[in-house]
N, C-alpha and C. Protein backbone atom coordinates (compact mmCIF):
# COMPACT_ATOMS: atom_id res chain seq x y z
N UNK A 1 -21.15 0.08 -5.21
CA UNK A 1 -21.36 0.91 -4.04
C UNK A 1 -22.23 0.11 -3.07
N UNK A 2 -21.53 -0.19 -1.58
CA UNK A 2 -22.46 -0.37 -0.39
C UNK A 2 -22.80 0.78 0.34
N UNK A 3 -23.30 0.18 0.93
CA UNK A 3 -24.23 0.66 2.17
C UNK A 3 -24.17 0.12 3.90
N UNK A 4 -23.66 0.63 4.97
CA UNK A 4 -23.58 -0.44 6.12
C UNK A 4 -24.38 0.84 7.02
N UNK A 5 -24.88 0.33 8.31
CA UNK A 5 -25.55 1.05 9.16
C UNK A 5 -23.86 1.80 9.82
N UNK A 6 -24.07 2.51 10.84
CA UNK A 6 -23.49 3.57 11.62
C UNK A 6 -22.68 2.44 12.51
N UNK A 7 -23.72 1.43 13.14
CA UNK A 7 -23.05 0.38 14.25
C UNK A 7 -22.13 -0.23 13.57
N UNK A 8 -22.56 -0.87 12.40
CA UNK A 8 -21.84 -1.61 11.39
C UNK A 8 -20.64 -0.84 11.25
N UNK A 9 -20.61 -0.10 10.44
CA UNK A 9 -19.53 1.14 10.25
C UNK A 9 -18.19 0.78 11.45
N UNK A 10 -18.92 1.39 12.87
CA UNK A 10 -18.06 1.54 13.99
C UNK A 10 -17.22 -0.03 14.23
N UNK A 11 -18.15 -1.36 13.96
CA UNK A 11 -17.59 -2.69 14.52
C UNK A 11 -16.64 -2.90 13.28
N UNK A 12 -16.61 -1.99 12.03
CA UNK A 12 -15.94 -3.04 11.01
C UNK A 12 -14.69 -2.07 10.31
N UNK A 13 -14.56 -0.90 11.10
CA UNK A 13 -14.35 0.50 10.14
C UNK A 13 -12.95 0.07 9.22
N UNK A 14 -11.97 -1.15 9.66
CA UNK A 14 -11.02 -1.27 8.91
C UNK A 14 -10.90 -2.05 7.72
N UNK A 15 -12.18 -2.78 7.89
CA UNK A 15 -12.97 -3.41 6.93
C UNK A 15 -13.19 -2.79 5.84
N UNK A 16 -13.95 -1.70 6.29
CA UNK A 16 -14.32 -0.36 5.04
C UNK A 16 -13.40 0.34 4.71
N UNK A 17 -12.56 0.36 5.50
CA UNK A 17 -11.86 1.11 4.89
C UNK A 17 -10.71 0.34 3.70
N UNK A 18 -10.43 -0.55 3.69
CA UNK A 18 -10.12 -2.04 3.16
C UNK A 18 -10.66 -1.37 1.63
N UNK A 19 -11.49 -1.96 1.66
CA UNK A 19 -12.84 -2.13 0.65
C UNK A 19 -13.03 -0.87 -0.37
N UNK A 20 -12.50 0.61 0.78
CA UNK A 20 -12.72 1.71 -0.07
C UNK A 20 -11.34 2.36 -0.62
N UNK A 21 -10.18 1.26 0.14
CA UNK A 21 -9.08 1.71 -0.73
C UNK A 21 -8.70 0.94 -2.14
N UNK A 22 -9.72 0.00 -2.24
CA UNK A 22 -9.82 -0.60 -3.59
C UNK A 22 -10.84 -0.13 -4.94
N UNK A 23 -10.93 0.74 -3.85
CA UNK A 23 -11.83 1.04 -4.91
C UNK A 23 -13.64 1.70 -5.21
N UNK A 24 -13.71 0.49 -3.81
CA UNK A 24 -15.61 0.68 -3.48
C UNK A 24 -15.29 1.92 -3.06
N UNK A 25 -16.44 2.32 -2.74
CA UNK A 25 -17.52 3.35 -2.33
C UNK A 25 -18.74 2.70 -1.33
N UNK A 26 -18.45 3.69 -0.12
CA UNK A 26 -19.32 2.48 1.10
C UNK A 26 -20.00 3.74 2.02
N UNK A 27 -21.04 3.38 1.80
CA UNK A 27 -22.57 4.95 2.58
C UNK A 27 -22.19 4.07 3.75
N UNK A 28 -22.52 5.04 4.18
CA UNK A 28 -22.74 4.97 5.81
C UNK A 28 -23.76 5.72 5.92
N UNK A 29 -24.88 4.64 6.53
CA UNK A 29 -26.24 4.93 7.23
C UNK A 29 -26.82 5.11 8.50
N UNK A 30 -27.27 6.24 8.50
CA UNK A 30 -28.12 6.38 10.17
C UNK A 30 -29.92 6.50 9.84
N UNK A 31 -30.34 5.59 10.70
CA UNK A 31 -31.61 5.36 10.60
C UNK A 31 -32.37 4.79 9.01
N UNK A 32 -31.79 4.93 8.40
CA UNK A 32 -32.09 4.58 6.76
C UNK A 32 -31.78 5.00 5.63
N UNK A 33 -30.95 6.34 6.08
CA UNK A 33 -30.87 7.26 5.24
C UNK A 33 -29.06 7.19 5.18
N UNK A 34 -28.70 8.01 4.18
CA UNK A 34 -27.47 8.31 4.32
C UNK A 34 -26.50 9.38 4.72
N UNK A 35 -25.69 9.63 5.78
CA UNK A 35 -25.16 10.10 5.97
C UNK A 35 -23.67 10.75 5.75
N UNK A 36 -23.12 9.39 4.94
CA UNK A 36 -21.56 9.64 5.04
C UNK A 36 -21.40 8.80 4.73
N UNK A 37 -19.91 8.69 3.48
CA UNK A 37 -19.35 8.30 2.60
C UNK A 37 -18.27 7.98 2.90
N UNK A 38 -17.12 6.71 2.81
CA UNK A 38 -15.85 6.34 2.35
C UNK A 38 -15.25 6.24 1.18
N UNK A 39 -14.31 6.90 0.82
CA UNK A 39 -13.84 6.76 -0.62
C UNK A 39 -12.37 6.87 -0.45
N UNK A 40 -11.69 5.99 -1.58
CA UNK A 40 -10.76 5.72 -1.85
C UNK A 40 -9.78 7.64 -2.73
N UNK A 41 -9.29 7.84 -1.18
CA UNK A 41 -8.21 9.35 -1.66
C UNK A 41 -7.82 9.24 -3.09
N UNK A 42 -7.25 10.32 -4.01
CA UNK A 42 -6.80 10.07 -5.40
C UNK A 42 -5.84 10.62 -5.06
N UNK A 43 -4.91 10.22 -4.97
CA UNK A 43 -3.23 11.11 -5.15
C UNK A 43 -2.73 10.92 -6.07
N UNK A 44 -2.27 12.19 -6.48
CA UNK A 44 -1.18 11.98 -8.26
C UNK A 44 -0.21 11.59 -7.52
N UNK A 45 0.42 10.68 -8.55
CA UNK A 45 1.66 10.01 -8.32
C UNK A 45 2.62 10.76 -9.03
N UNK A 46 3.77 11.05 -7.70
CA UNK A 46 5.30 12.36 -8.49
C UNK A 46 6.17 11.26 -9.55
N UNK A 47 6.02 11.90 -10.54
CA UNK A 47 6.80 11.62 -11.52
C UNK A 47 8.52 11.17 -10.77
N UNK A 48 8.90 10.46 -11.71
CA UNK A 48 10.36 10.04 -11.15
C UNK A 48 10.90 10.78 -12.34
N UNK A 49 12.31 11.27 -11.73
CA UNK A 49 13.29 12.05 -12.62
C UNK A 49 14.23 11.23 -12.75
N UNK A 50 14.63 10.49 -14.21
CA UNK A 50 14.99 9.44 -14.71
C UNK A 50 17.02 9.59 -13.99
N UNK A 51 17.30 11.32 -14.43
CA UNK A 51 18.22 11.42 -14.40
C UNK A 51 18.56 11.52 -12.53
N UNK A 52 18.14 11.87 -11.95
CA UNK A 52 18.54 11.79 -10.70
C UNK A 52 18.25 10.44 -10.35
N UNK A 53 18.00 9.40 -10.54
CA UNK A 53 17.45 8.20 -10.04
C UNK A 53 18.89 7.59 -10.75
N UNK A 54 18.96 8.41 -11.95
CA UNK A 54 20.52 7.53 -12.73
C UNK A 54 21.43 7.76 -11.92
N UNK A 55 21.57 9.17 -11.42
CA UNK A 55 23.18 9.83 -10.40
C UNK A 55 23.36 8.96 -9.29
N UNK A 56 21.97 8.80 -8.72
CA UNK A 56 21.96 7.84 -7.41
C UNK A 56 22.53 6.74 -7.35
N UNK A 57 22.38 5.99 -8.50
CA UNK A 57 22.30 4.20 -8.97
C UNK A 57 24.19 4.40 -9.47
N UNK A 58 24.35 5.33 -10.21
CA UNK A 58 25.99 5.61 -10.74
C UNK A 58 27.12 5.84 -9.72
N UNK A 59 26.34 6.38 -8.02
CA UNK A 59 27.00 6.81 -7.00
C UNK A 59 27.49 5.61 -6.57
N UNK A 60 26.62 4.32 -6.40
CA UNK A 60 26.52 3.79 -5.17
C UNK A 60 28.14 2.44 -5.87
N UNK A 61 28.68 2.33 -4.91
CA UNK A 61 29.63 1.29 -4.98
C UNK A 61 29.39 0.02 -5.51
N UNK A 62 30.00 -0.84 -6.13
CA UNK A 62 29.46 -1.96 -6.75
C UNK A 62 30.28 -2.96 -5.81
N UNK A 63 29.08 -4.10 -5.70
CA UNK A 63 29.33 -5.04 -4.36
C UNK A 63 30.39 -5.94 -4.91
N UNK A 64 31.00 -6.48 -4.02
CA UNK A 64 32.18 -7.77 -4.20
C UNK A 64 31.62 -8.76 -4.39
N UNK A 65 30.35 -9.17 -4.28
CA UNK A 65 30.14 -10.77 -5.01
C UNK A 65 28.81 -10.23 -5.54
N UNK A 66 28.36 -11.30 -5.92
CA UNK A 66 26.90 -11.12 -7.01
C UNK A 66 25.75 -11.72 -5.85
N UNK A 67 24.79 -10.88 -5.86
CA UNK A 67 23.51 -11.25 -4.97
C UNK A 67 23.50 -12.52 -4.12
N UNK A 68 23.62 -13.56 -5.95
CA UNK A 68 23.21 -14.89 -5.97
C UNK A 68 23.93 -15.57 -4.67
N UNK A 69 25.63 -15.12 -5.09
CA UNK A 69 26.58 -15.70 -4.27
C UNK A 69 26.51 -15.61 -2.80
N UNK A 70 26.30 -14.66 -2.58
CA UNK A 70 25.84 -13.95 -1.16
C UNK A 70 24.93 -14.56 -0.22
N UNK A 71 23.85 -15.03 -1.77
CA UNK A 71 22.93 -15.50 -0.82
C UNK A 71 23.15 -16.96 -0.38
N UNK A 72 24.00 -17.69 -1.08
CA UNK A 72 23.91 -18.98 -1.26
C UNK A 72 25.27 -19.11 -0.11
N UNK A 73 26.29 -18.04 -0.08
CA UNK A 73 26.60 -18.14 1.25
C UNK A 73 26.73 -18.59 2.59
N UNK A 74 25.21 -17.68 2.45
CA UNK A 74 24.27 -17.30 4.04
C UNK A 74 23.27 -18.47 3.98
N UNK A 75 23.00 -19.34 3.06
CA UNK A 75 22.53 -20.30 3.30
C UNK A 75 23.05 -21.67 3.62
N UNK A 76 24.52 -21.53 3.07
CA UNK A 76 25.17 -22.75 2.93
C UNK A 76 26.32 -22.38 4.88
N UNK A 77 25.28 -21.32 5.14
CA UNK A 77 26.45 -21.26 6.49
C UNK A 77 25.14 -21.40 7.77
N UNK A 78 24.09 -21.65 7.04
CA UNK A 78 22.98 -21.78 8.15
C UNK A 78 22.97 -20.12 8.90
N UNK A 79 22.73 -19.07 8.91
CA UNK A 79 22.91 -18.23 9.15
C UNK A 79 21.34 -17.38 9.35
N UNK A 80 20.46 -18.27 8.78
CA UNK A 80 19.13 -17.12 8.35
C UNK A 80 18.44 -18.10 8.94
């Protein structure tokens, strides 16, 4: 856990906020004392539903060449 003044705070806020989506915890101070806190939100993460993620992946058309080929293509045609 830091600590930055109010000015500090205002010149760096993406900084902190950086810092507090990893994890820290960062006071924010006026005059010496503390006022106010950054912290990193907790959101539950939505479960994936194995079987609808399967229907999706079972829908989709299967491509005419393989990735690899595709890519080696678009490289061998100067294209990218």
């Amino acid at each position: 856990m830091s600590s930055v003044t109010l000015a500090n705070a205002k010149a760096h806020l993406s900084a902190l906020v950086d810092r507090a989506s990893q994890g820290e915890t960062v006071w924010i101070t006026r005059r010496g004392k503390p006022v106010a806190q950054i912290t990193k939100v907790d959101r539950p993460r939505k479960p994936i539903d194995a079987g609808v993620l399967r229907s999706l992946t079972d829908a989709m058309p299967e491509q005419p060449v393989t990735a690899g080929d595709w890519l080696r293509d678009v490289r061998d045609q100067e294209r990218y």
